[in-house]
PDB file of N, CA and C in Angstrom:
ATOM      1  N   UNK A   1     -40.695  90.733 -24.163  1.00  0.00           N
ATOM      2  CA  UNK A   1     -41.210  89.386 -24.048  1.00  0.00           C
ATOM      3  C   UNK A   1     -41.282  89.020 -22.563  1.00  0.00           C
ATOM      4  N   UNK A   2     -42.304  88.204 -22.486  1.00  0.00           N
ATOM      5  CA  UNK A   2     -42.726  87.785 -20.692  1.00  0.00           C
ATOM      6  C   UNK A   2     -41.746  86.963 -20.595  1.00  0.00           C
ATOM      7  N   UNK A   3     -41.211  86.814 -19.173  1.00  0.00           N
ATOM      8  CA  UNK A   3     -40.748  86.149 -18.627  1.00  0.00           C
ATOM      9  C   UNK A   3     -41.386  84.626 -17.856  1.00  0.00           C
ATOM     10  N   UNK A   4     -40.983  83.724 -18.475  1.00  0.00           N
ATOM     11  CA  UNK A   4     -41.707  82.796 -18.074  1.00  0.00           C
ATOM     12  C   UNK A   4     -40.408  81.447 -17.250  1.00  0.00           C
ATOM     13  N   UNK A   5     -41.490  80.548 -16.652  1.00  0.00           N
ATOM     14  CA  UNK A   5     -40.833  79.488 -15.949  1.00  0.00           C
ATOM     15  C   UNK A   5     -40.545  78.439 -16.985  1.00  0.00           C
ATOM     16  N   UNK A   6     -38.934  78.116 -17.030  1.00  0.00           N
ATOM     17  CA  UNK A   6     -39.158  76.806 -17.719  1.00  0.00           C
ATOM     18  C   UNK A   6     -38.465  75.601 -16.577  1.00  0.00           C
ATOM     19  N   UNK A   7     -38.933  74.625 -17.175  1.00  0.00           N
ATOM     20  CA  UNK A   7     -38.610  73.105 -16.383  1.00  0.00           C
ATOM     21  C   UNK A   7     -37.645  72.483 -17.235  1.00  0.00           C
ATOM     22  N   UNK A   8     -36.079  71.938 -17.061  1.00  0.00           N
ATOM     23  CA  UNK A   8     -35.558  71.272 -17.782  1.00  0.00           C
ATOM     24  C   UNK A   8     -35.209  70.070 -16.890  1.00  0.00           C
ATOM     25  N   UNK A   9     -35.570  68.991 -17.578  1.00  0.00           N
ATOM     26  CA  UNK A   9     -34.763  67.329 -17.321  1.00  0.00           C
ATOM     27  C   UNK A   9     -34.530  66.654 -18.412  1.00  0.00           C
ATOM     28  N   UNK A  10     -34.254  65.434 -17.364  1.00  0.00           N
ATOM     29  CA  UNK A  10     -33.326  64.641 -18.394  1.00  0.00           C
ATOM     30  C   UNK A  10     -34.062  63.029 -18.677  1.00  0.00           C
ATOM     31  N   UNK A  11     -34.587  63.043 -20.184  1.00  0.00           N
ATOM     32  CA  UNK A  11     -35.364  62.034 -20.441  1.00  0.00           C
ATOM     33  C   UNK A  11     -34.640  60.470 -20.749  1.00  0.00           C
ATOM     34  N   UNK A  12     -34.980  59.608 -19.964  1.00  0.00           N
ATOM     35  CA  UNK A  12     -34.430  58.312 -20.720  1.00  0.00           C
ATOM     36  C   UNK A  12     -34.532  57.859 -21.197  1.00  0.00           C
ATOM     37  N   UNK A  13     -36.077  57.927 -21.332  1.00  0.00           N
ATOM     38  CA  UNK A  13     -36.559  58.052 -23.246  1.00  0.00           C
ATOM     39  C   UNK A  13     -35.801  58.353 -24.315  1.00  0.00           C
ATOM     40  N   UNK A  14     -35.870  59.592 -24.216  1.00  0.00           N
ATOM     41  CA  UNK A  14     -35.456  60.305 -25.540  1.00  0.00           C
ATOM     42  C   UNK A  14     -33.786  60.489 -25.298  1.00  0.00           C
ATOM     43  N   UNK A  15     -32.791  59.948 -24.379  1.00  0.00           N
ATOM     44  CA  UNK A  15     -31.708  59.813 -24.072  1.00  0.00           C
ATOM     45  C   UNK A  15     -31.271  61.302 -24.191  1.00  0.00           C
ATOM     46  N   UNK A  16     -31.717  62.386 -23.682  1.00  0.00           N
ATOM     47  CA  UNK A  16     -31.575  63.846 -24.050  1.00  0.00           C
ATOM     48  C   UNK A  16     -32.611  64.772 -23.221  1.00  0.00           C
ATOM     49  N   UNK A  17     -32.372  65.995 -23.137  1.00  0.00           N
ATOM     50  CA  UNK A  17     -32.754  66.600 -22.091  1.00  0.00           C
ATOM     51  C   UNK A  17     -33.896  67.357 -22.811  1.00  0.00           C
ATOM     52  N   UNK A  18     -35.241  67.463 -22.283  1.00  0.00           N
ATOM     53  CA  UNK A  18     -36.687  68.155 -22.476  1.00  0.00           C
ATOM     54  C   UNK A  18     -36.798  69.283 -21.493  1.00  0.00           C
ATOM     55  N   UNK A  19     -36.936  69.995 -22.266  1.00  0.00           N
ATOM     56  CA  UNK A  19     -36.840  71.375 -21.887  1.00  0.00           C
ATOM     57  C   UNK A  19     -38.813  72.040 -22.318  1.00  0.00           C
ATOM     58  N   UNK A  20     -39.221  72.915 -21.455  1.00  0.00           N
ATOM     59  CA  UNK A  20     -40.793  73.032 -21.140  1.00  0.00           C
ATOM     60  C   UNK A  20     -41.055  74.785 -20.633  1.00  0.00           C
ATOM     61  N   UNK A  21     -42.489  74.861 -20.954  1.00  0.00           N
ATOM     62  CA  UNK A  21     -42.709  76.269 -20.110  1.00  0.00           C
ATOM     63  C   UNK A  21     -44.428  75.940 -20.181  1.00  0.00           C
ATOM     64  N   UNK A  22     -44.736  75.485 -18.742  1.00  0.00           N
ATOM     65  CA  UNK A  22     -45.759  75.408 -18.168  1.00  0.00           C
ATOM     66  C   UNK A  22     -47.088  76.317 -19.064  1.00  0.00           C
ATOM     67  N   UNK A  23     -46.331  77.670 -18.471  1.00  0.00           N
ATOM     68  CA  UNK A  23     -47.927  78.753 -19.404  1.00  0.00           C
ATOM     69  C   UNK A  23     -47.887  78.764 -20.489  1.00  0.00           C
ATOM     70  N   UNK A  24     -47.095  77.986 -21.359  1.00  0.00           N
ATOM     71  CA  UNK A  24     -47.375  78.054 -22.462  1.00  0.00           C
ATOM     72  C   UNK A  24     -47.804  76.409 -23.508  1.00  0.00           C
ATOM     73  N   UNK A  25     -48.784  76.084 -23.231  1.00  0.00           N
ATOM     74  CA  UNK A  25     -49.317  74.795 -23.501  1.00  0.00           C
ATOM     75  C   UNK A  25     -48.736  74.044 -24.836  1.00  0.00           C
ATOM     76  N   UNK A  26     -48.211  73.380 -24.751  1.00  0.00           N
ATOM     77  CA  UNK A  26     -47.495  72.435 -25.425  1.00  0.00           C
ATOM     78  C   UNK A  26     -46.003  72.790 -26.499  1.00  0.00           C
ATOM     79  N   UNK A  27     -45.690  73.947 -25.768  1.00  0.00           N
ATOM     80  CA  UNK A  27     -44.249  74.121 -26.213  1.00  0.00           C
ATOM     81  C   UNK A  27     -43.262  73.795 -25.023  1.00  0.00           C
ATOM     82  N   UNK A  28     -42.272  72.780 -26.320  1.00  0.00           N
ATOM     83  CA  UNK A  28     -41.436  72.246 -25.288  1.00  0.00           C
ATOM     84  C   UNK A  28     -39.968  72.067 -26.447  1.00  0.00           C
ATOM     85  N   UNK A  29     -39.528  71.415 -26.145  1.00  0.00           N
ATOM     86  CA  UNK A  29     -38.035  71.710 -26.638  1.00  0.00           C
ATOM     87  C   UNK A  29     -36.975  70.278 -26.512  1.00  0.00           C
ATOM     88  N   UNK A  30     -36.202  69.921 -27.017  1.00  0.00           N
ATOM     89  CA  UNK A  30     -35.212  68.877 -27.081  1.00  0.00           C
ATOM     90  C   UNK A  30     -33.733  69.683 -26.848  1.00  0.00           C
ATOM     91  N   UNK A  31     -33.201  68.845 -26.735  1.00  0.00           N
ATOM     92  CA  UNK A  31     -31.198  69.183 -26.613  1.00  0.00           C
ATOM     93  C   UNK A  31     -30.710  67.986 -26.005  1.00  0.00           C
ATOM     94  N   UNK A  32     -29.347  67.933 -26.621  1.00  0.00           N
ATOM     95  CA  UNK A  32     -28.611  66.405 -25.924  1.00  0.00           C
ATOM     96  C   UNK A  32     -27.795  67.076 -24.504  1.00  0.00           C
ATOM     97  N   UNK A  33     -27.355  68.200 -24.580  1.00  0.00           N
ATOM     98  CA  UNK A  33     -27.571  68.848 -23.376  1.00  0.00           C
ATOM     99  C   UNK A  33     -28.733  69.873 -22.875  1.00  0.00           C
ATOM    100  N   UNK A  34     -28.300  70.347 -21.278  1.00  0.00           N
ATOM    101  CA  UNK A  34     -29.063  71.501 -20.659  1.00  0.00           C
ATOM    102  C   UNK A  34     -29.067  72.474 -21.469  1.00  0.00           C
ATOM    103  N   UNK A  35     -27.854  72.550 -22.021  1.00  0.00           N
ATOM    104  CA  UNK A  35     -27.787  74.353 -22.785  1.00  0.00           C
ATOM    105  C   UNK A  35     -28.324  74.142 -23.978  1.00  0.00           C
ATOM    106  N   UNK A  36     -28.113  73.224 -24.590  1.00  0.00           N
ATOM    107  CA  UNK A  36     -29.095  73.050 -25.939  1.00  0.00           C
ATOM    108  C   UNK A  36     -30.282  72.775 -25.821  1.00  0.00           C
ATOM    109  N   UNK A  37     -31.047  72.204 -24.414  1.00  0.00           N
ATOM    110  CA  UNK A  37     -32.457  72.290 -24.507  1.00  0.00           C
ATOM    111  C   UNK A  37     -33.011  73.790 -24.309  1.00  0.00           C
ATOM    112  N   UNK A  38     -32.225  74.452 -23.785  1.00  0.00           N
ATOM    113  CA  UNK A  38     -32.512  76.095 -22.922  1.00  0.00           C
ATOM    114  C   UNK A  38     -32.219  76.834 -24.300  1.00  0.00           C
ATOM    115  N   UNK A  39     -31.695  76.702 -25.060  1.00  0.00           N
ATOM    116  CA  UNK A  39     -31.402  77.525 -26.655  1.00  0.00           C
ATOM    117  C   UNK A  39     -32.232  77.525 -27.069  1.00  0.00           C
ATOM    118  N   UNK A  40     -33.116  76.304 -27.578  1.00  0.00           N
ATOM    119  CA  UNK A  40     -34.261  75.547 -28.465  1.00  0.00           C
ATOM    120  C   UNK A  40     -35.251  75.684 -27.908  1.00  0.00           C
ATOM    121  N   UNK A  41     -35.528  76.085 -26.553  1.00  0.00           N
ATOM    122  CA  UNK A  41     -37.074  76.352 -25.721  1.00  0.00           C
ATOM    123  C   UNK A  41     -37.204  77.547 -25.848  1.00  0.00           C
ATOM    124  N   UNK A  42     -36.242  78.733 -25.832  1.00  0.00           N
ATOM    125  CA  UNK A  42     -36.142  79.745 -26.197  1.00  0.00           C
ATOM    126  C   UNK A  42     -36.183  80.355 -27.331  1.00  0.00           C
ATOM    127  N   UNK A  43     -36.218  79.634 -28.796  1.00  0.00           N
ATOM    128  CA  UNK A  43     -36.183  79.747 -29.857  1.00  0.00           C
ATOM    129  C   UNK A  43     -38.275  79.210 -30.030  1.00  0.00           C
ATOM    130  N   UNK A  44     -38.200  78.229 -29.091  1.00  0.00           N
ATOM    131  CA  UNK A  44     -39.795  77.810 -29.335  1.00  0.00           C
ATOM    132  C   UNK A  44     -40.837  78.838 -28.556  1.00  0.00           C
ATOM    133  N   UNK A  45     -40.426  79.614 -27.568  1.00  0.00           N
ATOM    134  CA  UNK A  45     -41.271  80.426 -27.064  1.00  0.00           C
ATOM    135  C   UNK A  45     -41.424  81.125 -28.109  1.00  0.00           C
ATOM    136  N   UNK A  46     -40.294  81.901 -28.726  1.00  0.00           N
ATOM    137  CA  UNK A  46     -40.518  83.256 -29.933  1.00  0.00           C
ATOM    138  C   UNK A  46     -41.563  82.862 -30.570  1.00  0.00           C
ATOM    139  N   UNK A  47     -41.319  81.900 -31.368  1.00  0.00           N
ATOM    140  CA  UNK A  47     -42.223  81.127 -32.713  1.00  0.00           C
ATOM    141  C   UNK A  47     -43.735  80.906 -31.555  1.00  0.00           C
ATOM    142  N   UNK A  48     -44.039  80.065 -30.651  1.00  0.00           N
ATOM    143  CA  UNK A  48     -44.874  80.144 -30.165  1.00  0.00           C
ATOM    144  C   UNK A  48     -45.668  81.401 -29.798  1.00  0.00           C
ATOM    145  N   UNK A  49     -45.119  82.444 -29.366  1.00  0.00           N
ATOM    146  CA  UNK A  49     -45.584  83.945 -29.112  1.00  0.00           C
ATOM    147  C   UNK A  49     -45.658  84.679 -30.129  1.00  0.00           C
ATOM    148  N   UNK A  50     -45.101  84.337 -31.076  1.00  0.00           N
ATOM    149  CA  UNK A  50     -45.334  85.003 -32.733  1.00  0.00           C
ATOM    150  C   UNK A  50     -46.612  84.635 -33.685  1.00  0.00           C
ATOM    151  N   UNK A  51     -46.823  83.179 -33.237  1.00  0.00           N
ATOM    152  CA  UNK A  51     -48.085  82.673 -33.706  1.00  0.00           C
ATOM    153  C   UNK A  51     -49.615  83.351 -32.953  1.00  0.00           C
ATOM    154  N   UNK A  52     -49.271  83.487 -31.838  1.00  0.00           N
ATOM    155  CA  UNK A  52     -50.234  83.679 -31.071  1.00  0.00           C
ATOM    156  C   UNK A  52     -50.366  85.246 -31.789  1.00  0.00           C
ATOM    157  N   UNK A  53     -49.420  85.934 -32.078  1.00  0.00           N
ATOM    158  CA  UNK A  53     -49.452  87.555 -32.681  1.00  0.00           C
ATOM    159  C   UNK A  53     -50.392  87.460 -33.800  1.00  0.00           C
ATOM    160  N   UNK A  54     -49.562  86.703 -35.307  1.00  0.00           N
ATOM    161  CA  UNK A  54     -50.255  86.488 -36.251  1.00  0.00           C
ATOM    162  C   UNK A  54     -51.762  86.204 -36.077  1.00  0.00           C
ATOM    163  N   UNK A  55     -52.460  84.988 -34.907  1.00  0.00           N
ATOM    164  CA  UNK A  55     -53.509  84.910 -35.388  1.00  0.00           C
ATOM    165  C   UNK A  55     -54.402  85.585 -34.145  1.00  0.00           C
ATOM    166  N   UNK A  56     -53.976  86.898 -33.491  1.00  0.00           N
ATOM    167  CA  UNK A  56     -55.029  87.670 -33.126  1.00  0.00           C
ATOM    168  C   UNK A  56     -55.210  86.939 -31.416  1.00  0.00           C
ATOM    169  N   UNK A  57     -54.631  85.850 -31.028  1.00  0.00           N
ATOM    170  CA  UNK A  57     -54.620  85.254 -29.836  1.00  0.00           C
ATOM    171  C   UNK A  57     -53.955  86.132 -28.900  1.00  0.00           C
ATOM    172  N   UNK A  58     -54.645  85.408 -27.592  1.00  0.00           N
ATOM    173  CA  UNK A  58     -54.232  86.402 -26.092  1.00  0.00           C
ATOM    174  C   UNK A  58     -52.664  85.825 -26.195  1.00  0.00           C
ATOM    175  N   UNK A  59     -51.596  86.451 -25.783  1.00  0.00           N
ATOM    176  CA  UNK A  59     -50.648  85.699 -25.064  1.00  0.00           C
ATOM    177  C   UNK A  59     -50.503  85.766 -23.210  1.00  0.00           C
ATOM    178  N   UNK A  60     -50.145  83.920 -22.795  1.00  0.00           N
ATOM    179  CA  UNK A  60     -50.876  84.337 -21.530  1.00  0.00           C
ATOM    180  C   UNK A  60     -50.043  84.772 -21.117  1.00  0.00           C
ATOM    181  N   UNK A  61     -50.438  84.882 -19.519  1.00  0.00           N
ATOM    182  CA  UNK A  61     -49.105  86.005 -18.441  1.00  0.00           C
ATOM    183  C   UNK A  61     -48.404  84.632 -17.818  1.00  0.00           C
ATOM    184  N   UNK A  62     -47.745  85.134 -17.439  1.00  0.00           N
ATOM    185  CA  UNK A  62     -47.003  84.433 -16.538  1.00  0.00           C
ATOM    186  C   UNK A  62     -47.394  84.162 -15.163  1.00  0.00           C
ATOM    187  N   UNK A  63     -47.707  83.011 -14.889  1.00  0.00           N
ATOM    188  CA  UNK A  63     -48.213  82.145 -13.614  1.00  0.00           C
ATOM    189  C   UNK A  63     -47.667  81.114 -12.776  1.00  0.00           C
ATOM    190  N   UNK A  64     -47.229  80.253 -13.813  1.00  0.00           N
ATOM    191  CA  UNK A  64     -46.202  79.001 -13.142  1.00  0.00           C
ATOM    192  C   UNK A  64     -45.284  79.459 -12.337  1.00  0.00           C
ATOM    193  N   UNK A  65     -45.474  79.080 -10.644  1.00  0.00           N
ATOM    194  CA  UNK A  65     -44.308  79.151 -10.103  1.00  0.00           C
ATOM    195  C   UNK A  65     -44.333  77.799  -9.181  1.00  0.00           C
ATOM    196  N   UNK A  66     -43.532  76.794  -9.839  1.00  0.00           N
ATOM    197  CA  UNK A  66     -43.132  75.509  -8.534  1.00  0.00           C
ATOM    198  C   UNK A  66     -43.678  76.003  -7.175  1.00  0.00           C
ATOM    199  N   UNK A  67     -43.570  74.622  -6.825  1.00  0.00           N
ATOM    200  CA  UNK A  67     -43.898  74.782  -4.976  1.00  0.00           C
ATOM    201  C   UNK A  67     -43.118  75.140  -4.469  1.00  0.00           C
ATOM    202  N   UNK A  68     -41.646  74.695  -4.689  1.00  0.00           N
ATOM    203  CA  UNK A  68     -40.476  75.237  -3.765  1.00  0.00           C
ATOM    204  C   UNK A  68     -40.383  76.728  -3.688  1.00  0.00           C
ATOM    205  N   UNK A  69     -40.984  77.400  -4.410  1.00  0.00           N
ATOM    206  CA  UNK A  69     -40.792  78.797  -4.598  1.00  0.00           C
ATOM    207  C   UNK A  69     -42.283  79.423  -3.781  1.00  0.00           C
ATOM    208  N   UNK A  70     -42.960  78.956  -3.124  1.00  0.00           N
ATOM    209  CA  UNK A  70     -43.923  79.530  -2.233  1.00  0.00           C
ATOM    210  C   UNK A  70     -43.164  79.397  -1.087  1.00  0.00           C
ATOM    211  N   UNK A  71     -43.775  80.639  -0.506  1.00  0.00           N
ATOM    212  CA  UNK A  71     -43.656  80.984   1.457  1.00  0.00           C
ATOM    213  C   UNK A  71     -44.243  79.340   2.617  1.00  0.00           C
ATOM    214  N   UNK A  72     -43.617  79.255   3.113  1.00  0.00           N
ATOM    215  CA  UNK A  72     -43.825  78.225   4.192  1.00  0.00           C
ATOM    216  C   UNK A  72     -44.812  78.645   4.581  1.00  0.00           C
TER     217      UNK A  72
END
């Protein structure tokens, strides 16, 4: 399985932390903590990348990398 970027914060909305992965369009994840949003985003990539298997879809590559992580 690709390795992908995820983004976790902390919503005041949803009083609980949203957990995300950019290349992969609209999977995202809940937890009342960090480690339970990072369990459950990880459980949503599978199912997300499993669907994409079943119905014959590309799965994409990995692209997302923040700004802080580019060269000056």
């Amino acid at each position: 399985m690709k390795d992908y970027h995820i983004n976790i914060f902390y919503s005041e909305k949803d009083c609980g932390y949203i957990a995300d992965i950019p290349d992969l369009k609209y999977c995202s994840a809940f937890g009342n903590t960090q480690q339970e949003a990072l369990e459950e985003i990880l459980k949503a990539k599978e199912a997300w990348i499993d669907v994409c298997r079943e119905n014959g879809k590309p799965i994409p590559e990995a692209r997302y990398h923040p700004i802080i992580y580019k060269a000056a």
